[in-house]
C-alpha atoms as a PDB file:
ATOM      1  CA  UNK A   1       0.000   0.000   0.000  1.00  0.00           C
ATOM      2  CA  UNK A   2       3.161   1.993   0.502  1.00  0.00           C
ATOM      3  CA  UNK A   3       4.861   1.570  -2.902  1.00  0.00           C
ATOM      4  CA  UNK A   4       1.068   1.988  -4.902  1.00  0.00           C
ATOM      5  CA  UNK A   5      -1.184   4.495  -2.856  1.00  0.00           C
ATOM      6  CA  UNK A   6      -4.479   2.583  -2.768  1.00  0.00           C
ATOM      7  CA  UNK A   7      -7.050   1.318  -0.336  1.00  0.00           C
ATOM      8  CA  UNK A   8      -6.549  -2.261   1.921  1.00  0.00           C
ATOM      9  CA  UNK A   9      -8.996  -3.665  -0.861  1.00  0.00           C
ATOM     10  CA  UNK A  10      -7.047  -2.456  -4.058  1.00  0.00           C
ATOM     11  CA  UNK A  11      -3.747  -4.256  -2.026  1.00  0.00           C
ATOM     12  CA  UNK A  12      -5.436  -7.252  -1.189  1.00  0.00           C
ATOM     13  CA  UNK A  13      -6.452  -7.463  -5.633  1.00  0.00           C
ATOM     14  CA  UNK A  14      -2.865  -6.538  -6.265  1.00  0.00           C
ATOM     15  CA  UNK A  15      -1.544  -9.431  -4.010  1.00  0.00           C
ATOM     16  CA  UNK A  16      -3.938 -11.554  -5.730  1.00  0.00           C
ATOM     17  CA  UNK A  17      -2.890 -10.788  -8.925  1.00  0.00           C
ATOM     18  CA  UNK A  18       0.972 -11.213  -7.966  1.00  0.00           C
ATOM     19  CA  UNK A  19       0.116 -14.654  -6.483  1.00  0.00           C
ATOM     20  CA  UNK A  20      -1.672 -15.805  -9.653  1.00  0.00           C
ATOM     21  CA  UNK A  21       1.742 -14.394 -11.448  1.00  0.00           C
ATOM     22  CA  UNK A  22       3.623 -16.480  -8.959  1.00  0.00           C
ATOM     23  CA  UNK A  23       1.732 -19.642  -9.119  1.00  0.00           C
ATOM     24  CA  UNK A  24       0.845 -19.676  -5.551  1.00  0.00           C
ATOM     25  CA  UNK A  25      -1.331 -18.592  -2.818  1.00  0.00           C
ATOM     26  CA  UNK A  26      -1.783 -15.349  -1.549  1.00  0.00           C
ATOM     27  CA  UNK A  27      -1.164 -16.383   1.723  1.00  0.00           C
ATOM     28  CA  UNK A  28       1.930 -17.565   0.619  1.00  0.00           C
ATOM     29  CA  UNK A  29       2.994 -15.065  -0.821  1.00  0.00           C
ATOM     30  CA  UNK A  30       2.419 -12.626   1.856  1.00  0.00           C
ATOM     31  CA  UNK A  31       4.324 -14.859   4.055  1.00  0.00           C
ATOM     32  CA  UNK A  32       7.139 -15.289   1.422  1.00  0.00           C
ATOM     33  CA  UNK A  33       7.035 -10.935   1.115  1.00  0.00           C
ATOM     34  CA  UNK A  34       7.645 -10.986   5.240  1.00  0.00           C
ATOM     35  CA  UNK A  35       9.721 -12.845   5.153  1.00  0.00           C
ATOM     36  CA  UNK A  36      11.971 -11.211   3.098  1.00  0.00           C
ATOM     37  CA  UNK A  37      11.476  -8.201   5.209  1.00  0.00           C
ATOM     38  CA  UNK A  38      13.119 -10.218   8.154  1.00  0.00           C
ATOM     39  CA  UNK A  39      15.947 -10.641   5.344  1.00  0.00           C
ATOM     40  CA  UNK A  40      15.033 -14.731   4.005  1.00  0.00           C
ATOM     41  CA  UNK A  41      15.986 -13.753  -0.049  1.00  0.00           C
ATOM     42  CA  UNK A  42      12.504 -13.699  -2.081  1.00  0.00           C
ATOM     43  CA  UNK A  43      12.511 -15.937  -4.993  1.00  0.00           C
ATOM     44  CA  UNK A  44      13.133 -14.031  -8.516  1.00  0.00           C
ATOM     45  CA  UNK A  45       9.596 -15.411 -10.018  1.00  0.00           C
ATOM     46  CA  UNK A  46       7.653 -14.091  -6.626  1.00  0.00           C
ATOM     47  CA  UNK A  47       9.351 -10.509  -6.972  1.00  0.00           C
ATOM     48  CA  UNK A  48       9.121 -10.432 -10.775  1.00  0.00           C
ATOM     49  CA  UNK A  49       5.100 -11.379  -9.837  1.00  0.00           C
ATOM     50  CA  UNK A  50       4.596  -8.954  -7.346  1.00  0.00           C
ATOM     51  CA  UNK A  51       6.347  -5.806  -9.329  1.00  0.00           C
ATOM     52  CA  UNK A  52       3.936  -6.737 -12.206  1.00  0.00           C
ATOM     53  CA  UNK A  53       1.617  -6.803 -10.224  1.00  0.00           C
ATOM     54  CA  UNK A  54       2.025  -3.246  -8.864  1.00  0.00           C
ATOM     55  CA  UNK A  55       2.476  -2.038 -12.209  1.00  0.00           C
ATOM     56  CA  UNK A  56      -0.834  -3.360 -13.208  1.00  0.00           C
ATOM     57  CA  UNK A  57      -2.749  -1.659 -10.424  1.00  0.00           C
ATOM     58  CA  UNK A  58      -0.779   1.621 -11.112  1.00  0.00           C
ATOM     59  CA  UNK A  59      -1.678   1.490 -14.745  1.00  0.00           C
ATOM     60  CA  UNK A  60      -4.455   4.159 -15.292  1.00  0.00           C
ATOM     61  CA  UNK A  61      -7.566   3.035 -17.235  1.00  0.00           C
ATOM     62  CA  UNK A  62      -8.219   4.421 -20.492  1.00  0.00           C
ATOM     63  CA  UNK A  63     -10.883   6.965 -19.843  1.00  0.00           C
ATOM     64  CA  UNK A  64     -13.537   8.306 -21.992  1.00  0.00           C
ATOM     65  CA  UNK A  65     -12.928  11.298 -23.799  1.00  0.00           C
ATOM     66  CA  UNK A  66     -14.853  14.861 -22.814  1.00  0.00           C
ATOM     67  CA  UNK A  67     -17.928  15.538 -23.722  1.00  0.00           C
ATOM     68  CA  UNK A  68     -19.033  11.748 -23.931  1.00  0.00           C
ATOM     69  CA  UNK A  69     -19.738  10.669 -20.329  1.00  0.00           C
ATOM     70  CA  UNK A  70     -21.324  12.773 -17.112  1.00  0.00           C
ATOM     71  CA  UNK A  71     -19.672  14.954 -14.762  1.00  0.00           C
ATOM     72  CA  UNK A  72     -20.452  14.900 -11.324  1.00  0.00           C
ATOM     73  CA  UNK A  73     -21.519  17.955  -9.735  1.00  0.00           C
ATOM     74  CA  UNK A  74     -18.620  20.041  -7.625  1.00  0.00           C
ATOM     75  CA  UNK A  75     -20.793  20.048  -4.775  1.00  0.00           C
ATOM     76  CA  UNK A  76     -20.757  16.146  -4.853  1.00  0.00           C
ATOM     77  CA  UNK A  77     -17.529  15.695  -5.348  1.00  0.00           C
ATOM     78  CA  UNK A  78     -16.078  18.201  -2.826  1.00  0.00           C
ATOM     79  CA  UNK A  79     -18.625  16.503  -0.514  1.00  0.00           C
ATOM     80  CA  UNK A  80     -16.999  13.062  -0.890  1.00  0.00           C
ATOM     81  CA  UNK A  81     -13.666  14.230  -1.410  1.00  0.00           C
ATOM     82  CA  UNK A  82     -13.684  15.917   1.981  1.00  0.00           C
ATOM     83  CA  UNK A  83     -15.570  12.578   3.457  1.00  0.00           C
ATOM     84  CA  UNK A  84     -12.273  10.390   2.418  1.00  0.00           C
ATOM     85  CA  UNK A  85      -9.486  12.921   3.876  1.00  0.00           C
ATOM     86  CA  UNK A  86     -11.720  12.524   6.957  1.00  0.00           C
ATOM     87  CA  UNK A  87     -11.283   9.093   6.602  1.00  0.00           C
ATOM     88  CA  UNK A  88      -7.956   9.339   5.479  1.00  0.00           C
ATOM     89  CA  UNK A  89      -6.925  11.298   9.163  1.00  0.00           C
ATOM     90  CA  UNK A  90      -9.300   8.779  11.149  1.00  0.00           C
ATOM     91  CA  UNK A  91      -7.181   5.398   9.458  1.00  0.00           C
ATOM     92  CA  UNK A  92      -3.548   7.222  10.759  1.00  0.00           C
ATOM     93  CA  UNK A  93      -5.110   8.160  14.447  1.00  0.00           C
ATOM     94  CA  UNK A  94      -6.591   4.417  14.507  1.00  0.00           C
ATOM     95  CA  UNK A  95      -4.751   1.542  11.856  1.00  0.00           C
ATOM     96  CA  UNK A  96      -6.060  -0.900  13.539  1.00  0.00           C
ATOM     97  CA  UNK A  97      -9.628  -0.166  13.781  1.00  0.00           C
ATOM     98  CA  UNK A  98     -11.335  -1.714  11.521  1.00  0.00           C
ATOM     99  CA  UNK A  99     -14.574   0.239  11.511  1.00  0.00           C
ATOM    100  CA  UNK A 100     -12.537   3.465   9.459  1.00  0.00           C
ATOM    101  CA  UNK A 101     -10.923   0.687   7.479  1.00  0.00           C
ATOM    102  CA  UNK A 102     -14.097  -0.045   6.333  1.00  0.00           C
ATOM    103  CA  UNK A 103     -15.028   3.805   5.897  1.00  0.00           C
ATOM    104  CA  UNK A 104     -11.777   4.436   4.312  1.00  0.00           C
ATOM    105  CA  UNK A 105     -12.731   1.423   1.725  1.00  0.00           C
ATOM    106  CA  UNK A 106     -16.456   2.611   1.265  1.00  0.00           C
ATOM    107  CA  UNK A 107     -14.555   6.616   0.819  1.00  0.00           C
ATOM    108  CA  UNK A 108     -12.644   5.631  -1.641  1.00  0.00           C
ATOM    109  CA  UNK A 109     -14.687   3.544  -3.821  1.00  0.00           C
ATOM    110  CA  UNK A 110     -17.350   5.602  -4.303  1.00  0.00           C
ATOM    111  CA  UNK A 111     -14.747   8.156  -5.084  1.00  0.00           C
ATOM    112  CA  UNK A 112     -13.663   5.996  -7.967  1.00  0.00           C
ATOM    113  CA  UNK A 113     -17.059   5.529  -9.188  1.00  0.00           C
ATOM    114  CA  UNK A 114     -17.639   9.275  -8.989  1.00  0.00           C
ATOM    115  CA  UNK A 115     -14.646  10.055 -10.740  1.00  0.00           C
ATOM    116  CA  UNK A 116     -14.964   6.925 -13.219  1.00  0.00           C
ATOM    117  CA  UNK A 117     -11.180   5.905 -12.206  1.00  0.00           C
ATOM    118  CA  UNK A 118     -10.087   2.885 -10.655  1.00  0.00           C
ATOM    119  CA  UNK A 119      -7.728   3.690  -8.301  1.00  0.00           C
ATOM    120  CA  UNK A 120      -8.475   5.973  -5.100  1.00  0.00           C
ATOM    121  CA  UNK A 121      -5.142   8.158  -6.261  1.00  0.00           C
ATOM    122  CA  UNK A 122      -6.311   8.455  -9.655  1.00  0.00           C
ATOM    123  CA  UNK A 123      -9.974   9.146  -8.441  1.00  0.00           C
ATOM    124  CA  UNK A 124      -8.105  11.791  -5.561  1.00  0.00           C
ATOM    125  CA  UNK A 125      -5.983  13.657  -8.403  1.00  0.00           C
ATOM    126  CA  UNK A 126      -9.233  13.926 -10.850  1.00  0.00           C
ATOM    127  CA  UNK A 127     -11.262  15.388  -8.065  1.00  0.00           C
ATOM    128  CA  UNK A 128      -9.041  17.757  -7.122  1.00  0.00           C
ATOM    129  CA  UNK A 129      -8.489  19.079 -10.719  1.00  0.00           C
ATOM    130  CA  UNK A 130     -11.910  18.948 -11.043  1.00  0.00           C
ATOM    131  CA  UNK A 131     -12.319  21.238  -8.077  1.00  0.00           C
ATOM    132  CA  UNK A 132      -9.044  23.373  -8.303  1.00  0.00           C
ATOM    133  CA  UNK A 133      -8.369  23.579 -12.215  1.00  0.00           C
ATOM    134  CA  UNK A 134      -4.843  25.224 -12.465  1.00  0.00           C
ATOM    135  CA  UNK A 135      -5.319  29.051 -13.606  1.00  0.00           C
ATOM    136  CA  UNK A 136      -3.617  30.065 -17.125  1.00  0.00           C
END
């Protein structure tokens, strides 16, 4: 979640994804990526699997040109945008509390479906240049 901003749900796809690369389990491989925190060597397949991986999920998704699909309305998205930094501040006072994990989750996907992106960071950087456009 470090190395690709995203939400616990977005990580949990993009260790799925590395496992299927790696031709295991993603329990495995989460064990396999501690461990190689603690300093055990990670196999060469598992970090080629896990940097595609993280690639993937920091790949942007082709969006529609202008003029073809809806804009949400500034109110709207200022309203959710300022929901998820809430959520964002309540996460770093409390990790481990798993009610603004969930919050944090529900924040940032609906900012992605507001936004039509598919990662929170993507979703966070159209909102705000929907709401701040840079002067000329």
């Amino acid at each position: 979640m470090a190395a690709t901003p995203c939400t616990a749900r977005d990580a949990h796809r993009i260790l799925e994804a590395a496992a299927h690369l790696a031709c295991t389990t993603p329990d495995a491989l989460a064990a396999t990526m501690v461990a190689g925190a603690r300093g055990t060597p990670v196999p060469v397949h598992v970090e080629r699997a896990l940097h595609r991986a993280m690639d993937a999920g920091r790949t942007p998704v082709p969006s529609v040109g202008p003029g073809r699909v809806l804009t949400p309305a500034r109110s709207r998205t200022q309203e959710v945008l300022t929901r998820l930094r809430g959520c964002q501040a309540r996460l770093a006072a409390a990790p481990d509390d798993p009610a603004a994990l969930r919050a944090m989750d529900d924040a940032g996907y609906t900012l992605c479906v507001l936004m039509g992106r598919a990662t929170v960071h993507e979703a966070i950087r159209a909102a705000e240049a929907r709401l701040f456009p840079s002067v000329p």
